[in-house]
N, C-alpha and C. Protein backbone atom coordinates (compact mmCIF):
# COMPACT_ATOMS: atom_id res chain seq x y z
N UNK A 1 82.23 82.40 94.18
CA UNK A 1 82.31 83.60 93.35
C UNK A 1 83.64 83.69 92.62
N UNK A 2 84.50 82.72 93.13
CA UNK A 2 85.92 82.78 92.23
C UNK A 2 87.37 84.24 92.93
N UNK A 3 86.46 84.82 93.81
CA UNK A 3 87.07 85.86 94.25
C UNK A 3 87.60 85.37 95.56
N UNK A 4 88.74 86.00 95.98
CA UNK A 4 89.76 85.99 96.88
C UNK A 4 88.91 86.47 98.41
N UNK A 5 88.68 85.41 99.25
CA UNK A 5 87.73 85.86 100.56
C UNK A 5 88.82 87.30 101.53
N UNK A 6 87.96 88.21 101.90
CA UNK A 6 88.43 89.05 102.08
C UNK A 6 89.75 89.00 104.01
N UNK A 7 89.00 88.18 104.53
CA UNK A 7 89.48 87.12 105.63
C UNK A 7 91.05 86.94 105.38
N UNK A 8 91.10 86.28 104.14
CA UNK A 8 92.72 86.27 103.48
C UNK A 8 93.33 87.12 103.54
N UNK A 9 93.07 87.79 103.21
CA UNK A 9 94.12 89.42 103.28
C UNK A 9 95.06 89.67 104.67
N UNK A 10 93.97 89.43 105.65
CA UNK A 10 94.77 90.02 107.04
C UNK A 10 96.21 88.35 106.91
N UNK A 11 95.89 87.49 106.30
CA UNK A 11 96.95 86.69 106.50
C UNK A 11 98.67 86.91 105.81
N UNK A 12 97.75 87.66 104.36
CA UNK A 12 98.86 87.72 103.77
C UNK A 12 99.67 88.71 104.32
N UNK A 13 98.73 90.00 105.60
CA UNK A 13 99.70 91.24 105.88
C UNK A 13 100.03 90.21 106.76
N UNK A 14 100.11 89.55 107.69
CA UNK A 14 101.01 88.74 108.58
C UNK A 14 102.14 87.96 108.01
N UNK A 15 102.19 87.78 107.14
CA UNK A 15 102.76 86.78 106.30
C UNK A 15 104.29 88.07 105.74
N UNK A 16 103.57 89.11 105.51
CA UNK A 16 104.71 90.34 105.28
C UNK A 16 105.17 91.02 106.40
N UNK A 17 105.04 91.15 107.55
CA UNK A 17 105.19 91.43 108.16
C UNK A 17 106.46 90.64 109.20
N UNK A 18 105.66 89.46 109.05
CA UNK A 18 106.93 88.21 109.91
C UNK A 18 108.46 88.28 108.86
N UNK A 19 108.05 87.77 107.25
CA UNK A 19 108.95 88.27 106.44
C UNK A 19 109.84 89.47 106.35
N UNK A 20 108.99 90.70 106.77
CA UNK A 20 110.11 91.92 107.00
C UNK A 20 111.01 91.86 108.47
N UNK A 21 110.39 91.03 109.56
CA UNK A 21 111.03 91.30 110.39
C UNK A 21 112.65 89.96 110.33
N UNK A 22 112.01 89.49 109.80
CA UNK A 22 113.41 88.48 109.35
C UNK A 22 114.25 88.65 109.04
N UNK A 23 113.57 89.61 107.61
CA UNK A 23 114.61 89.93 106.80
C UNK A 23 115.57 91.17 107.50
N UNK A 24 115.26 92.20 108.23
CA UNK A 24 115.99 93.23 109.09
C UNK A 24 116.53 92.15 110.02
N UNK A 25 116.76 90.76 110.26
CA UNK A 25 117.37 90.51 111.17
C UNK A 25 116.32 89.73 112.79
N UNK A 26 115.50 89.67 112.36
CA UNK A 26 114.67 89.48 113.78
C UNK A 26 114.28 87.58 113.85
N UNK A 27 114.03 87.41 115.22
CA UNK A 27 113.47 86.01 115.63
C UNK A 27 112.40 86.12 116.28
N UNK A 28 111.41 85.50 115.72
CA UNK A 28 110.22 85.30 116.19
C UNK A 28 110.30 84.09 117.77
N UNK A 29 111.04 83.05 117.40
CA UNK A 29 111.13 82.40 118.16
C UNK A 29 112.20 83.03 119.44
N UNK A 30 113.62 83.80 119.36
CA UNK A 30 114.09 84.17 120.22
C UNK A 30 112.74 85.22 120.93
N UNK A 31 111.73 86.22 120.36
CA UNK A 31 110.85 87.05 121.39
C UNK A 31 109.99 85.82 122.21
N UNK A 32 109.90 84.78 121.83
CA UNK A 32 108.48 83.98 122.51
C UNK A 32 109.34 83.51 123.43
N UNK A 33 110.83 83.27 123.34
CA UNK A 33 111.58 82.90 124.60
C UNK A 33 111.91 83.69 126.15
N UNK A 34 111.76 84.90 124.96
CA UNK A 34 111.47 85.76 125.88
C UNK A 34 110.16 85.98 126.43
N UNK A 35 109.25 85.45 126.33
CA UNK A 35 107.94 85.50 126.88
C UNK A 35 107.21 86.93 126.28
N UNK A 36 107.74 87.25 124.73
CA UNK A 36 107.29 88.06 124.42
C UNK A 36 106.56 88.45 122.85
N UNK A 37 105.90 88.82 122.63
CA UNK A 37 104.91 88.91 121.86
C UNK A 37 104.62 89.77 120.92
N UNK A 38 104.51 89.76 119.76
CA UNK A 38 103.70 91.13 118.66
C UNK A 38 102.22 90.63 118.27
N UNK A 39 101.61 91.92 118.98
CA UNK A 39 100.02 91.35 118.83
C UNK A 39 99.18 92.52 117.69
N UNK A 40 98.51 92.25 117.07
CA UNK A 40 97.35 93.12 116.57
C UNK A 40 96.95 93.77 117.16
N UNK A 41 96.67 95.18 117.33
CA UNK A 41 96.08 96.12 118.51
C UNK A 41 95.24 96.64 117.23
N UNK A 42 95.50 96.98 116.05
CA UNK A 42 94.17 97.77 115.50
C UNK A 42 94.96 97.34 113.86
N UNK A 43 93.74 97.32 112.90
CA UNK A 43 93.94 97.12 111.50
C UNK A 43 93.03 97.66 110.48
N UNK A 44 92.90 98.51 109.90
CA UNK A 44 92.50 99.16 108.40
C UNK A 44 92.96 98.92 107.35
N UNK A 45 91.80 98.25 106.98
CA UNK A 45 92.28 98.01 105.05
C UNK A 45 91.18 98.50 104.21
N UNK A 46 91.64 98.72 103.24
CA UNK A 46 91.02 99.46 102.11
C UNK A 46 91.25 98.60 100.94
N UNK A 47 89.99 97.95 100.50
CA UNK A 47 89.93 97.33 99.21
C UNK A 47 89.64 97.95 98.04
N UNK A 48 90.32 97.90 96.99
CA UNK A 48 90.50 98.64 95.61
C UNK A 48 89.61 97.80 94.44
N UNK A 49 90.20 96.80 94.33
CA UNK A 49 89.92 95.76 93.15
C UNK A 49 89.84 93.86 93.93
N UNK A 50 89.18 93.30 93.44
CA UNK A 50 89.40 92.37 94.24
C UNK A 50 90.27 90.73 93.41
N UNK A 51 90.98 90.20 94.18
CA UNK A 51 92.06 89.13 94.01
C UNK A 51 91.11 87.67 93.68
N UNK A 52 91.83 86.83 92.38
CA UNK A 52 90.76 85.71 92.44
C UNK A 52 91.93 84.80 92.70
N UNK A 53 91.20 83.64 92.92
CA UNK A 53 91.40 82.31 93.45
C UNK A 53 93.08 82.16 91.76
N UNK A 54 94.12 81.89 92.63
CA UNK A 54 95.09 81.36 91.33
C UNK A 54 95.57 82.73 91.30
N UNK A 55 95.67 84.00 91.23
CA UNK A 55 96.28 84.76 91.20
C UNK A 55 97.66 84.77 91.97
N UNK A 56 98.77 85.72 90.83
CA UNK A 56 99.98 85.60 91.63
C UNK A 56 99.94 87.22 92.43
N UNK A 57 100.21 87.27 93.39
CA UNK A 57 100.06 88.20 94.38
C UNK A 57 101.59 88.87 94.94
N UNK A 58 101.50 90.38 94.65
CA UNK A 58 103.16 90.80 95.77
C UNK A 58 102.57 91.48 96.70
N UNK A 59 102.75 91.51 98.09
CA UNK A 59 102.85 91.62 99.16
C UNK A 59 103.89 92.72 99.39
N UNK A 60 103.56 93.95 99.35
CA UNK A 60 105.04 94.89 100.27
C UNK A 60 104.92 95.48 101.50
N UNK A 61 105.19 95.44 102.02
CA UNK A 61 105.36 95.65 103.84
C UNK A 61 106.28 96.32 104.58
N UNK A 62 105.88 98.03 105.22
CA UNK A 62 106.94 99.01 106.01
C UNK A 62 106.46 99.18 107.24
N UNK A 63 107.63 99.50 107.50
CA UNK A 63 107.34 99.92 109.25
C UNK A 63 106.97 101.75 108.45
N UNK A 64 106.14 101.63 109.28
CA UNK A 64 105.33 103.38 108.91
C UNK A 64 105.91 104.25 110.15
N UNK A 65 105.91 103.58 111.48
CA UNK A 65 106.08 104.29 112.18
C UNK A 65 106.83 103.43 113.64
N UNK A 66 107.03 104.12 114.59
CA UNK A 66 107.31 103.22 115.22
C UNK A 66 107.84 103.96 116.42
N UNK A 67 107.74 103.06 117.90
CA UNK A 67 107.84 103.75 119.56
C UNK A 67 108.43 102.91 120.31
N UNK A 68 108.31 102.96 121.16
CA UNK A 68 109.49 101.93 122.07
C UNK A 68 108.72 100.51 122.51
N UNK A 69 107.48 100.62 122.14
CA UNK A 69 106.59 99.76 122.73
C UNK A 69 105.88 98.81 121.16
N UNK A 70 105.87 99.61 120.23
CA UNK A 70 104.56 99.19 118.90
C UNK A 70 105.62 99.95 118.09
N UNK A 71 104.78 99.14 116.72
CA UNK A 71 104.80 99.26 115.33
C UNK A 71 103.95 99.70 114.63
N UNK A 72 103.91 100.64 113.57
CA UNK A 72 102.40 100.55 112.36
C UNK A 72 103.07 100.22 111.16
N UNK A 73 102.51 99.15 110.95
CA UNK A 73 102.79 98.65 109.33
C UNK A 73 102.14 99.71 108.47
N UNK A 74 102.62 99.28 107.25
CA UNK A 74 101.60 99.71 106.10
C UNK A 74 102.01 99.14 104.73
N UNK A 75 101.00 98.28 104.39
CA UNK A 75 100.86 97.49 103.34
C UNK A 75 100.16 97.85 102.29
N UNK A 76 100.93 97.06 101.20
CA UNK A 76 99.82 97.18 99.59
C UNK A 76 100.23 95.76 99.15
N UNK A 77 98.93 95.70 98.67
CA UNK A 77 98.73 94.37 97.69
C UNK A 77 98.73 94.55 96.30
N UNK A 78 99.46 93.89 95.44
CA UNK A 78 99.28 94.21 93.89
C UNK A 78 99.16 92.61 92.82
N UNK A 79 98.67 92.57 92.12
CA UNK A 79 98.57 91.91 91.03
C UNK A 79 98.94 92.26 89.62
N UNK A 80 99.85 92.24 89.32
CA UNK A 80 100.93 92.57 87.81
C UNK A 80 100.89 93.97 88.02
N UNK A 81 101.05 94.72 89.12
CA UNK A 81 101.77 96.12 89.21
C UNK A 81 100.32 96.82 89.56
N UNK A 82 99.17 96.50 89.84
CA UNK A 82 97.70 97.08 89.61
C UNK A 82 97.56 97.07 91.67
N UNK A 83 97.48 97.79 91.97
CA UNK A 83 96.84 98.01 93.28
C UNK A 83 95.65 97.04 93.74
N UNK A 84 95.59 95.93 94.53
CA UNK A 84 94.23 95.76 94.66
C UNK A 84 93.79 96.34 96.08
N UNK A 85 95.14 96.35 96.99
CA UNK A 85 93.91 96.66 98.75
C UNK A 85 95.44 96.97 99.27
N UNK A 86 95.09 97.82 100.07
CA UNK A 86 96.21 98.66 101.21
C UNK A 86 95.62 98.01 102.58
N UNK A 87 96.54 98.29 103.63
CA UNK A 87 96.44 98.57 104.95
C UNK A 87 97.22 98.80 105.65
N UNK A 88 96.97 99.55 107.02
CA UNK A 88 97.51 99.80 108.37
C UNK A 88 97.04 99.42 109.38
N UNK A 89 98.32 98.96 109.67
CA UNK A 89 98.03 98.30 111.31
C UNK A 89 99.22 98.40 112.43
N UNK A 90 98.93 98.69 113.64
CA UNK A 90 99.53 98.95 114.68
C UNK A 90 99.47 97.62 115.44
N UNK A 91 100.70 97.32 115.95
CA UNK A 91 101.67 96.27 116.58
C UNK A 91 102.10 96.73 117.51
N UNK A 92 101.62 95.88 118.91
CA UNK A 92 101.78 96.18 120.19
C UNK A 92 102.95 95.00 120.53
N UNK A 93 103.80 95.27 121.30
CA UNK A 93 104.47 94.43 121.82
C UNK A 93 103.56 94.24 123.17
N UNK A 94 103.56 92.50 123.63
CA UNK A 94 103.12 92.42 124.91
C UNK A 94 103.85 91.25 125.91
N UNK A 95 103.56 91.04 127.30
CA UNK A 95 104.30 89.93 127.58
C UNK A 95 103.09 88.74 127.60
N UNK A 96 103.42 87.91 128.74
CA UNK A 96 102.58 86.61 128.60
C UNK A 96 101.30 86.79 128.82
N UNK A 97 100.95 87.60 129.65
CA UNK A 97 99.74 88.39 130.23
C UNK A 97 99.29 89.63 129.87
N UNK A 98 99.55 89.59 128.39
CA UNK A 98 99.26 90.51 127.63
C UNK A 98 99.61 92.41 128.04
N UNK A 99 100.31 92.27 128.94
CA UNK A 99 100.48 93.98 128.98
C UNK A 99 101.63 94.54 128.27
N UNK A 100 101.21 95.57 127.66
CA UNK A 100 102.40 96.47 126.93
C UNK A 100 103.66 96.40 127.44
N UNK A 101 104.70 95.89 126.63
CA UNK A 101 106.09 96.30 126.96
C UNK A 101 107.32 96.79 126.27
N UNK A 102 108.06 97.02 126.20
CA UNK A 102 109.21 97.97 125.45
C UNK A 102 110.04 96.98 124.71
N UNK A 103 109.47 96.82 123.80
CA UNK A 103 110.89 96.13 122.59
C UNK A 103 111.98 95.88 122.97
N UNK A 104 112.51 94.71 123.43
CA UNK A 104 113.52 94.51 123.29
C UNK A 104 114.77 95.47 122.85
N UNK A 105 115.48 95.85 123.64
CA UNK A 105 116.91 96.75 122.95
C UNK A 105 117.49 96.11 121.62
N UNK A 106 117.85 94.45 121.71
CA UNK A 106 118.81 94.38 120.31
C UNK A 106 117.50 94.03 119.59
N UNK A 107 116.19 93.63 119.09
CA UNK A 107 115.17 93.90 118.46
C UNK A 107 114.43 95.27 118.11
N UNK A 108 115.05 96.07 119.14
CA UNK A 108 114.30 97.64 118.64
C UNK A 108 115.29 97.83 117.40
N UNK A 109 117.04 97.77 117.68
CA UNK A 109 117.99 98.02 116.87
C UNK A 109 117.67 97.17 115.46
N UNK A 110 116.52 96.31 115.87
CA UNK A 110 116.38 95.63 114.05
C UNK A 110 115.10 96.28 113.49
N UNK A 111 114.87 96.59 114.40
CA UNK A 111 112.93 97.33 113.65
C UNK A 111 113.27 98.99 113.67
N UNK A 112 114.35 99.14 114.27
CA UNK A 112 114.92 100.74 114.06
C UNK A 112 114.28 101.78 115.22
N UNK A 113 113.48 100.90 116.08
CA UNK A 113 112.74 102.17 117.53
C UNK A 113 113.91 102.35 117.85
């Protein structure tokens, strides 16, 4: 169909998301040393217009909210300034065995909990 599979999307919010936490300062690889984790706990998106194959795409990505434990993003997708699809999603921190745990102290100080 020439159109952008909708599957894609959740990559590109990962893709902004790892990027924002970088950019505030964060290591993906120092949390996994820690045996610790940012997982998907829930995601809503809302498609507007849809993205084709070759399009140049911006990606913007905030912490919406945030607790001692999780994150909620909230994203927009645009193509030359035009809205195509939003979302929110909540980010659980977990350990190896998946149970909820409290952000890191000098990682909360980069995501701002």
């Amino acid at each position: 169909m020439g159109l952008l599979h909708h599957a894609n999307y959740l990559t590109f919010f990962e893709m902004g998301r790892t990027e924002l936490f970088r950019a505030q300062g964060g290591n993906y690889r120092r949390m996994e040393e820690l045996k610790l984790y940012f997982v998907v706990a829930s995601i809503q998106v809302k498609f507007k217009r849809p993205a084709r194959y070759d399009d140049l795409l911006t990606v913007e990505t905030s912490i919406a909210r945030e607790s001692p434990a999780k994150l909620e993003h909230h994203y927009e997708i645009f193509r030359d300034g035009q809205l195509l699809c939003s979302a929110d999603s909540v980010i659980a921190c977990v350990d190896e065995n998946g149970n909820v745990q409290r952000i890191p102290s000098d990682l909360a100080n980069i995501t701002g909990v």
